[in-house]
Protein backbone atom coordinates (compact mmCIF):
# COMPACT_ATOMS: atom_id res chain seq x y z
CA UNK A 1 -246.67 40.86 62.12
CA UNK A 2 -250.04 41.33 63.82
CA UNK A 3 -252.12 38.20 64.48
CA UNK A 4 -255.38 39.62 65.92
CA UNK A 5 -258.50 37.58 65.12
CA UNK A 6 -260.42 38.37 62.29
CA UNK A 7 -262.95 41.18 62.75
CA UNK A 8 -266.73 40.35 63.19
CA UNK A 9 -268.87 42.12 60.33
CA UNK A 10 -272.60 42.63 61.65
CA UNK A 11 -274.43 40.33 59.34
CA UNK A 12 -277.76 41.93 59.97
CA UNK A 13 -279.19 40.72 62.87
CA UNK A 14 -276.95 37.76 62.58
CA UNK A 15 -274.14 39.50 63.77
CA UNK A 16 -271.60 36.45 62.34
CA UNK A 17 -268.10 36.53 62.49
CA UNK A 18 -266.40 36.76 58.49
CA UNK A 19 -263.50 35.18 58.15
CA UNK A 20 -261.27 34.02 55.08
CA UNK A 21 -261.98 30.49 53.80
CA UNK A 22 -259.89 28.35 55.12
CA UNK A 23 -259.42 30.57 57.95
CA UNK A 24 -260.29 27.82 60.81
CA UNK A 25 -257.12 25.79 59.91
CA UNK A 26 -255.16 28.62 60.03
CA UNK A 27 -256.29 29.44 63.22
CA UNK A 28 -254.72 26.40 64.53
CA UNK A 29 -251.79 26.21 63.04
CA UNK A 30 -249.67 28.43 66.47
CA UNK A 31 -247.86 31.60 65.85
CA UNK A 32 -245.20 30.27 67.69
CA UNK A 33 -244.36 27.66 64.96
CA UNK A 34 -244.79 30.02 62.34
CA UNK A 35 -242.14 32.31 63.40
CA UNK A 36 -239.98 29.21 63.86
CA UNK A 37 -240.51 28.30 60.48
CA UNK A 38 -239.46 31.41 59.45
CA UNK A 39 -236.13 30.93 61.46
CA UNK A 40 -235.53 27.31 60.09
CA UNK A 41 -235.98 29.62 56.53
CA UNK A 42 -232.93 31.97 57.60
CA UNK A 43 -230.67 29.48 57.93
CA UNK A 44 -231.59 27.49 55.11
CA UNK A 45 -230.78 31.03 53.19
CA UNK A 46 -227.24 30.96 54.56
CA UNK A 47 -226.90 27.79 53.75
CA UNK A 48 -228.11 28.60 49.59
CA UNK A 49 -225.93 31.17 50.01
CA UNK A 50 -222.94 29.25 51.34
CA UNK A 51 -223.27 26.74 48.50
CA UNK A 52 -223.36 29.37 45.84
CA UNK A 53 -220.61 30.72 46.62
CA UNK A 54 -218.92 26.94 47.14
CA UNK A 55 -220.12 24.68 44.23
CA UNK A 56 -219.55 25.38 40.91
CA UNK A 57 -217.10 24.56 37.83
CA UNK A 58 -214.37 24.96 40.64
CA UNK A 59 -215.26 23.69 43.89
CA UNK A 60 -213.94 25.87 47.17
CA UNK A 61 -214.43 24.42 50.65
CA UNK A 62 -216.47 26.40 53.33
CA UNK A 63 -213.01 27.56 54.87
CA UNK A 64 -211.61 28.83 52.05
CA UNK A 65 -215.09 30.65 51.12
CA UNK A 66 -215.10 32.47 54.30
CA UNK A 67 -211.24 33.52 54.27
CA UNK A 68 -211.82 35.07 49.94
CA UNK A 69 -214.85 37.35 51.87
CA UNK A 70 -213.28 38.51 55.15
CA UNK A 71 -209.47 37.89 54.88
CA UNK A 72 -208.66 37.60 50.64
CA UNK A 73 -205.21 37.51 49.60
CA UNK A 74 -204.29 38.65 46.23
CA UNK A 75 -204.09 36.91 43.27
CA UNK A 76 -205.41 33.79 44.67
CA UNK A 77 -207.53 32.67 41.78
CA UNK A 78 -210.02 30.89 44.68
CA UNK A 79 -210.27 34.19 46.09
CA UNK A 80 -210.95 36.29 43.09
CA UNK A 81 -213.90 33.35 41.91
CA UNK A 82 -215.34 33.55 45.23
CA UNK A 83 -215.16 37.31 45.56
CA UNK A 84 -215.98 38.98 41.86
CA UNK A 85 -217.84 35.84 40.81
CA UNK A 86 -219.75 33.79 42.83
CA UNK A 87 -220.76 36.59 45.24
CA UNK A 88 -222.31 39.09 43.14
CA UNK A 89 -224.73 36.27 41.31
CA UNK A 90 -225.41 34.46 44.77
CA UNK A 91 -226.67 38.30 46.01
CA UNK A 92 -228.35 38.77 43.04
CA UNK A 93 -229.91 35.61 42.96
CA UNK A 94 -230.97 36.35 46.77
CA UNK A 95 -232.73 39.68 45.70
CA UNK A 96 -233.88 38.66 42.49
CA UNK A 97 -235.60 34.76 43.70
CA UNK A 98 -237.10 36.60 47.18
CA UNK A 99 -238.59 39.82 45.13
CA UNK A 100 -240.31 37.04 42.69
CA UNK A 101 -241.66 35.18 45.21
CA UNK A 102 -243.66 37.76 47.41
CA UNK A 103 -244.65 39.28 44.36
CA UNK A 104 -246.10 35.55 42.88
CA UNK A 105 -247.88 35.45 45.68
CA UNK A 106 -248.83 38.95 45.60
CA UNK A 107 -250.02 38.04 41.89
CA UNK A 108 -252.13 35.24 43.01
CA UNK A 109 -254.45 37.36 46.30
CA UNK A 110 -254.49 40.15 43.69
CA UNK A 111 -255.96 38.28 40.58
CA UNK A 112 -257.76 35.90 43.33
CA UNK A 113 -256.37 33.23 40.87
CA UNK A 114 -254.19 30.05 42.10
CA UNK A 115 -252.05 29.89 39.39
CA UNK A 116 -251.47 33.23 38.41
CA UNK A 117 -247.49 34.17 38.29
CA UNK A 118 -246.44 37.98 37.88
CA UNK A 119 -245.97 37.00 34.11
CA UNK A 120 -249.69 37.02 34.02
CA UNK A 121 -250.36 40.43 34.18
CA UNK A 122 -247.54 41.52 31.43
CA UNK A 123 -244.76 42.32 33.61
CA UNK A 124 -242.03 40.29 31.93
CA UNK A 125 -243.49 40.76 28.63
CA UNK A 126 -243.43 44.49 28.35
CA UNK A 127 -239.93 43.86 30.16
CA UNK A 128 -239.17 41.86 27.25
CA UNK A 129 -240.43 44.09 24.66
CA UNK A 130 -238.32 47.10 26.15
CA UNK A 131 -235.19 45.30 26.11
CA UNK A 132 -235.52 44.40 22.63
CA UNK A 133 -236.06 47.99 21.63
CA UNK A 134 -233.23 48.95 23.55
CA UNK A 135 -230.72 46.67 21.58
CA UNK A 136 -232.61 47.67 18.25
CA UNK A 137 -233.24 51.35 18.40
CA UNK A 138 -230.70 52.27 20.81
CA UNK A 139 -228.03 50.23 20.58
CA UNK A 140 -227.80 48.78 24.07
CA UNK A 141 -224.98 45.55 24.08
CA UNK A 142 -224.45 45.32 28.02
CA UNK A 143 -227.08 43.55 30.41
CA UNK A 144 -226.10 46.38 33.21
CA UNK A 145 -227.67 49.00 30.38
CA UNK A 146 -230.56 46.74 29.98
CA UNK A 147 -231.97 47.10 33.73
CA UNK A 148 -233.57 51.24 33.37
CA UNK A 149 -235.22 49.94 29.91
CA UNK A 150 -236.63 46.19 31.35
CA UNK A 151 -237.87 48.28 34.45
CA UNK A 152 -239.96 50.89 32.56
CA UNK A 153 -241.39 48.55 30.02
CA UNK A 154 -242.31 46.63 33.07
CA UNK A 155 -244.27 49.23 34.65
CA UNK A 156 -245.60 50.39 31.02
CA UNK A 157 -247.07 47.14 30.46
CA UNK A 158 -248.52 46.72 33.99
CA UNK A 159 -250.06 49.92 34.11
CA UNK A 160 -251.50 49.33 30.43
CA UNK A 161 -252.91 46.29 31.82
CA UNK A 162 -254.63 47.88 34.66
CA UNK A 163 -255.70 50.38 32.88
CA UNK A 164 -257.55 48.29 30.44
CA UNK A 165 -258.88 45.52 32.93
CA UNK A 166 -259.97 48.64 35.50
CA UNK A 167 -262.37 50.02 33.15
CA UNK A 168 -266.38 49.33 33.16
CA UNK A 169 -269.11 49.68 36.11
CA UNK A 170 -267.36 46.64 38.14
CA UNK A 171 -263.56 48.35 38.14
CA UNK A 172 -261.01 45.76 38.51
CA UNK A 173 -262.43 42.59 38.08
CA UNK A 174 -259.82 40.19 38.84
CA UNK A 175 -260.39 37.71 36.16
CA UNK A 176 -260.72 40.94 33.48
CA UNK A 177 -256.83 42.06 35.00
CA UNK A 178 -255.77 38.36 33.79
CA UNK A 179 -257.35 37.71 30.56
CA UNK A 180 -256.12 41.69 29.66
CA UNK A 181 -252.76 40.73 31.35
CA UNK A 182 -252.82 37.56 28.86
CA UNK A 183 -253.42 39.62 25.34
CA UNK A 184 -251.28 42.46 26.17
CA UNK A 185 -248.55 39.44 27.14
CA UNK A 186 -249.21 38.23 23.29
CA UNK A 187 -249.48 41.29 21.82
CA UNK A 188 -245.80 41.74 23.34
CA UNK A 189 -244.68 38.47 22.27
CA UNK A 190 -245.24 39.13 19.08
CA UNK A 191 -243.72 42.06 18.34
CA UNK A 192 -240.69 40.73 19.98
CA UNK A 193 -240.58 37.86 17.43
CA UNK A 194 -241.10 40.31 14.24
CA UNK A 195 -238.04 41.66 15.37
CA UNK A 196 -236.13 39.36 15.80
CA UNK A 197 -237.05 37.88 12.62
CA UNK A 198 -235.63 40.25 11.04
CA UNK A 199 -232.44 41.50 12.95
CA UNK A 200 -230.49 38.55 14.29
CA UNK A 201 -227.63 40.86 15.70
CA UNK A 202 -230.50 41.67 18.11
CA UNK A 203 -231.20 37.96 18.75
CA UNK A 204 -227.82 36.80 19.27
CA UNK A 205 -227.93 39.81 22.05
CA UNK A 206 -231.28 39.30 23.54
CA UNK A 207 -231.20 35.27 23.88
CA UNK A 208 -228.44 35.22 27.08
CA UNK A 209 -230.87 37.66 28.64
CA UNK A 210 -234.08 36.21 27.92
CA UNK A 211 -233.01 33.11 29.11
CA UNK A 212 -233.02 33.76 33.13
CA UNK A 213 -229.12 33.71 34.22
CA UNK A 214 -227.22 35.01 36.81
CA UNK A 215 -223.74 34.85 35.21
CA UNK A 216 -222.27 38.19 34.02
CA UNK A 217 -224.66 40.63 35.88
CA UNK A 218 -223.63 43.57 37.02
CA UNK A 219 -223.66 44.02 40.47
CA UNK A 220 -224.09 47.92 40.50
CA UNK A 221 -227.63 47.10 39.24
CA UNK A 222 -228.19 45.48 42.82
CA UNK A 223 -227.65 48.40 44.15
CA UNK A 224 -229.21 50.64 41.87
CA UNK A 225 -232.64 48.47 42.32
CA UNK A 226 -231.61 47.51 45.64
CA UNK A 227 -233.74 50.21 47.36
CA UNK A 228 -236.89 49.78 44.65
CA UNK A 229 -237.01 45.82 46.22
CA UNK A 230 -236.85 46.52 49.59
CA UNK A 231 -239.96 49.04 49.13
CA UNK A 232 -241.76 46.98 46.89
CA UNK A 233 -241.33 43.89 49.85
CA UNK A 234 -242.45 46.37 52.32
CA UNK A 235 -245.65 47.48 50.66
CA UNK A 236 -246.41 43.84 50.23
CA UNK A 237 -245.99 42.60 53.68
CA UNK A 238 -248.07 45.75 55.17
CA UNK A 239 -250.60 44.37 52.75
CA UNK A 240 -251.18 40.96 53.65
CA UNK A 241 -254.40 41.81 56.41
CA UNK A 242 -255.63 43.86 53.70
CA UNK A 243 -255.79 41.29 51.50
CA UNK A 244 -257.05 38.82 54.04
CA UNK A 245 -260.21 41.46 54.27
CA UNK A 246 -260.64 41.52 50.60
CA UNK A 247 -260.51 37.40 50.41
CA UNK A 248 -264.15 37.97 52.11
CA UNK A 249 -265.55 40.07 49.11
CA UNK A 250 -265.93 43.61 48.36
CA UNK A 251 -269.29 44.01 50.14
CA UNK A 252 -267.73 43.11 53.38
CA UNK A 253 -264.21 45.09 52.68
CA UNK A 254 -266.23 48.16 52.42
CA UNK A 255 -268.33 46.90 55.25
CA UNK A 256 -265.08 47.08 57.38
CA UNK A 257 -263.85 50.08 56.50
CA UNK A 258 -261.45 48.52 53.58
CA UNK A 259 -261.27 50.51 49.76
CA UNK A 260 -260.64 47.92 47.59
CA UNK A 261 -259.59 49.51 44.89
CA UNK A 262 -256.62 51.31 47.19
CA UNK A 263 -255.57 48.03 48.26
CA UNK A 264 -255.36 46.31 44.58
CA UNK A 265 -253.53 49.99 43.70
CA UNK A 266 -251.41 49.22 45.78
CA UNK A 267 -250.91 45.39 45.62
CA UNK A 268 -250.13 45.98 41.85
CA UNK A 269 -247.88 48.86 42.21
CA UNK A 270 -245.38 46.15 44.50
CA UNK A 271 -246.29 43.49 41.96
CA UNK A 272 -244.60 46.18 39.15
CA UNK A 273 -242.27 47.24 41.48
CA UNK A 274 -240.85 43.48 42.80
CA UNK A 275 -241.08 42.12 39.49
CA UNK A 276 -240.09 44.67 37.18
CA UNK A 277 -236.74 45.03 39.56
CA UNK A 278 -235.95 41.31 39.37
CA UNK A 279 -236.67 40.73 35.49
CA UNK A 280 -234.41 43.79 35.11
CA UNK A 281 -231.71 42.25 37.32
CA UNK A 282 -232.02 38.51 35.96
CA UNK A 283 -233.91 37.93 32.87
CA UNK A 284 -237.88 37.29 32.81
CA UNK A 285 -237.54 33.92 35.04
CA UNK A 286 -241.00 32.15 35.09
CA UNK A 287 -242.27 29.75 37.49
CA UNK A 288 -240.34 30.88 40.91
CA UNK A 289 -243.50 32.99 42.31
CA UNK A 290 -245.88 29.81 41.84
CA UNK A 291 -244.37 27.40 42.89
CA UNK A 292 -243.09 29.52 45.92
CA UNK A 293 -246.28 30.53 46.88
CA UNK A 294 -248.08 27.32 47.28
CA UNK A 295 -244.76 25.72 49.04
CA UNK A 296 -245.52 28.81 51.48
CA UNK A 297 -249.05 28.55 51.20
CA UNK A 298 -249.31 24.51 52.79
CA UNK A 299 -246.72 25.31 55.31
CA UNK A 300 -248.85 28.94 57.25
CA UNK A 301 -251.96 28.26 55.81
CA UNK A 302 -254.46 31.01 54.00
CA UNK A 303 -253.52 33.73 56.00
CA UNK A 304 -251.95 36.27 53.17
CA UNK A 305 -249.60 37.86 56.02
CA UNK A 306 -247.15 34.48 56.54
CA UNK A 307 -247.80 33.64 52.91
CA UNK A 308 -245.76 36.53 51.85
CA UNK A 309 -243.20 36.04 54.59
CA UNK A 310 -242.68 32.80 54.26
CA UNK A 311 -242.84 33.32 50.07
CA UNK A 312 -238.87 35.84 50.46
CA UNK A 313 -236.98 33.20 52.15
CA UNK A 314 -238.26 30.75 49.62
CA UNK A 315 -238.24 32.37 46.40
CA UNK A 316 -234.69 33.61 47.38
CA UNK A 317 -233.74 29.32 48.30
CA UNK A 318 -234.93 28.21 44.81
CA UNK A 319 -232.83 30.67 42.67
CA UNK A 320 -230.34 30.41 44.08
CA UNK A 321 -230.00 26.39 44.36
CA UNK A 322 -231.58 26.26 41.09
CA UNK A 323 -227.94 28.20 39.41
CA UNK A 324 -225.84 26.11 41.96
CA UNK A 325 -227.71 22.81 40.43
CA UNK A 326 -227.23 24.33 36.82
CA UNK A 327 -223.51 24.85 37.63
CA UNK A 328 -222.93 21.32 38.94
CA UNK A 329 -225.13 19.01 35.87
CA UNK A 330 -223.54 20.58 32.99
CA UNK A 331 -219.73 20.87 34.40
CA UNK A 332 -217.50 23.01 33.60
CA UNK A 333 -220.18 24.94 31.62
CA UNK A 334 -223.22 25.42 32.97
CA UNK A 335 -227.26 25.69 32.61
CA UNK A 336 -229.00 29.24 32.84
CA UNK A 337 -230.79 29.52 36.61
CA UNK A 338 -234.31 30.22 34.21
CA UNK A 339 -233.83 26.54 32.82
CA UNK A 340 -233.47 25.00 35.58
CA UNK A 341 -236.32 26.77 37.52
CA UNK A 342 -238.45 26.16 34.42
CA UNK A 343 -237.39 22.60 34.30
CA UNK A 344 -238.63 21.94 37.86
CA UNK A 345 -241.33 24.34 37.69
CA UNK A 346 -243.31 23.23 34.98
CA UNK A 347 -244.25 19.25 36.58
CA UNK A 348 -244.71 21.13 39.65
CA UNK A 349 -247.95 23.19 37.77
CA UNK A 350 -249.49 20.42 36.22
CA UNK A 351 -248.74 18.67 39.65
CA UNK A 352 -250.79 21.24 41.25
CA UNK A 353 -253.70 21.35 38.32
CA UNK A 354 -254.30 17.57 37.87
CA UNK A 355 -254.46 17.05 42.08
CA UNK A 356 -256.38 20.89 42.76
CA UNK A 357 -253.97 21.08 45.65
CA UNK A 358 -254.00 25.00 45.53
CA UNK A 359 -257.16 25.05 47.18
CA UNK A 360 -256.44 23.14 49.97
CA UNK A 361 -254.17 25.45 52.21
């Protein structure tokens, strides 16, 4: 990641130098640390990961973990837990927690709003909405058949959204992309609860998927969706000093050479992309982008580019400790990862709210 001062934008005769708010403390916050930040983040993944695969119902020591993946004998029941189990949720919750947190903070430098979450431009909505037509109308009963339909009524309801909220002299006002985000989310809402009104067959079906778990998902849809999250990261990370530009206004983005409408295109195509792929995978988890964002956001600062780093390693942590904790309070059954999240998530918002620490970076 490139960390070349801000450029200057000729101010007139002024000549000043534009730079982000909050750009100063940034600046002094060394790139050196940041990178071992990110480091002290890649183990702390292994370490999520070690305990998923460790903790649950059954406990398995470390030792015993490491001999199911690389050296697995038959028939030993540790072994098949560890191996057809705890492994494919722990990967999904990996992919799934990561993808929702660069794309909550994706969300939040798109909308230019500090509590926005991906759910606020319709994404898990129109998710929602799809998956309920495709128990009703075509007769869907596995979550692996769910993923193609949760995907495309992701992307229907995000591009309705942009669609609507792009429209008028100003284009794509950020706060017109929310409020249109919010209705269409309603509109979505309720049609999902007219039909489940009136078909509980399709309730009793769509309730362990709406709920956020990571228990009996496929893990072919991992690597169906596998390549879809890795491009939807990539677009978001070669974002972030585009999105620094915009923070300074459109004015100065086209002063430097920036299109801003390319550049929200774009942002909102990974925001589709990243979120549609994880609701698909787990269920329409809420709060894991938010809160991930402004954890990320008081460690690096304003500076979009280490906010969206730092926002994989993080979003991927909570998920998955989040299912590990819901595994361990409610032995031997267990709490949906969504729960949980929501559970911690929700003081953490009106934490945020009531002491207007999103501002301060």
């Amino acid at each position: 990641m490139s960390t070349a001062p801000p450029a200057t934008v000729g101010a007139g005769a002024t000549g000043a130098t534009a730079r982000p708010r909050g750009s100063a403390r940034a600046a002094r916050r060394p790139v050196a640390a940041l990178w071992a930040g990110l480091a002290v983040l890649g183990i702390a993944v292994l370490v999520a990961a070690v305990l998923g695969l460790a903790v649950g119902a059954r406990s398995i020591g470390p030792g015993d973990v490491w001999q199911a993946l690389w050296w697995p004998e038959a028939g030993l029941t540790d072994h098949v837990v560890v191996r057809e189990l705890r492994a494919p949720r722990t990967l999904l919750g990996l992919a799934a927690g990561a993808a929702l947190g660069i794309a909550g903070a994706l969300a939040q430098a798109l909308t230019r709003n500090p509590i926005a979450d991906p759910g606020l431009l319709g994404v898990n909505a129109g998710a929602s909405l799809a998956v309920v037509v495709a128990i009703t109308w075509f007769g869907v009963a596995a979550p692996g058949g769910y993923v193609v339909f949760a995907m495309a009524g992701a992307a229907a309801a995000a591009v309705l959204v942009y669609a609507i909220g792009a429209r008028g002299r100003e284009g794509e006002v950020p706060v017109r992309l929310a409020l249109v985000g919010a209705a269409v989310t309603a509109a979505a809402t309720s049609l999902i609860s007219v039909v489940l009104l009136r078909d509980l067959e399709t309730l009793e079906r769509y309730r362990l998927w709406v709920v956020g778990s990571l228990a009996g998902r496929e893990a072919g849809a991992l690597l169906a969706l596998g390549p879809l999250l890795l491009a939807g990261a990539v677009l978001a990370l070669l974002l972030g000093g585009a999105l620094n530009t915009l923070a300074l206004g459109d004015d100065a983005a086209r002063a430097l050479g920036l299109r801003p409408a390319r550049v929200r295109a774009g942002a909102g195509l990974a925001v589709i992309v990243l979120c549609g792929a994880a609701t698909a995978l787990a269920g329409p988890i809420v709060f894991v982008g938010l809160v991930v964002s402004h954890i990320a956001r008081r460690i690096t600062g304003p500076d979009e580019r280490w906010v969206l780093a730092y926002s994989i390693p993080l979003g991927a942590i909570l998920l998955v400790l989040a299912d590990v904790l819901g595994r361990v309070i409610a032995r031997p059954a267990e709490i949906e990862a969504g729960l949980v999240v929501a559970f911690l998530g929700a003081p953490a918002l009106i934490a945020l709210v009531r002491h207007g620490r999103w501002s301060r970076a």
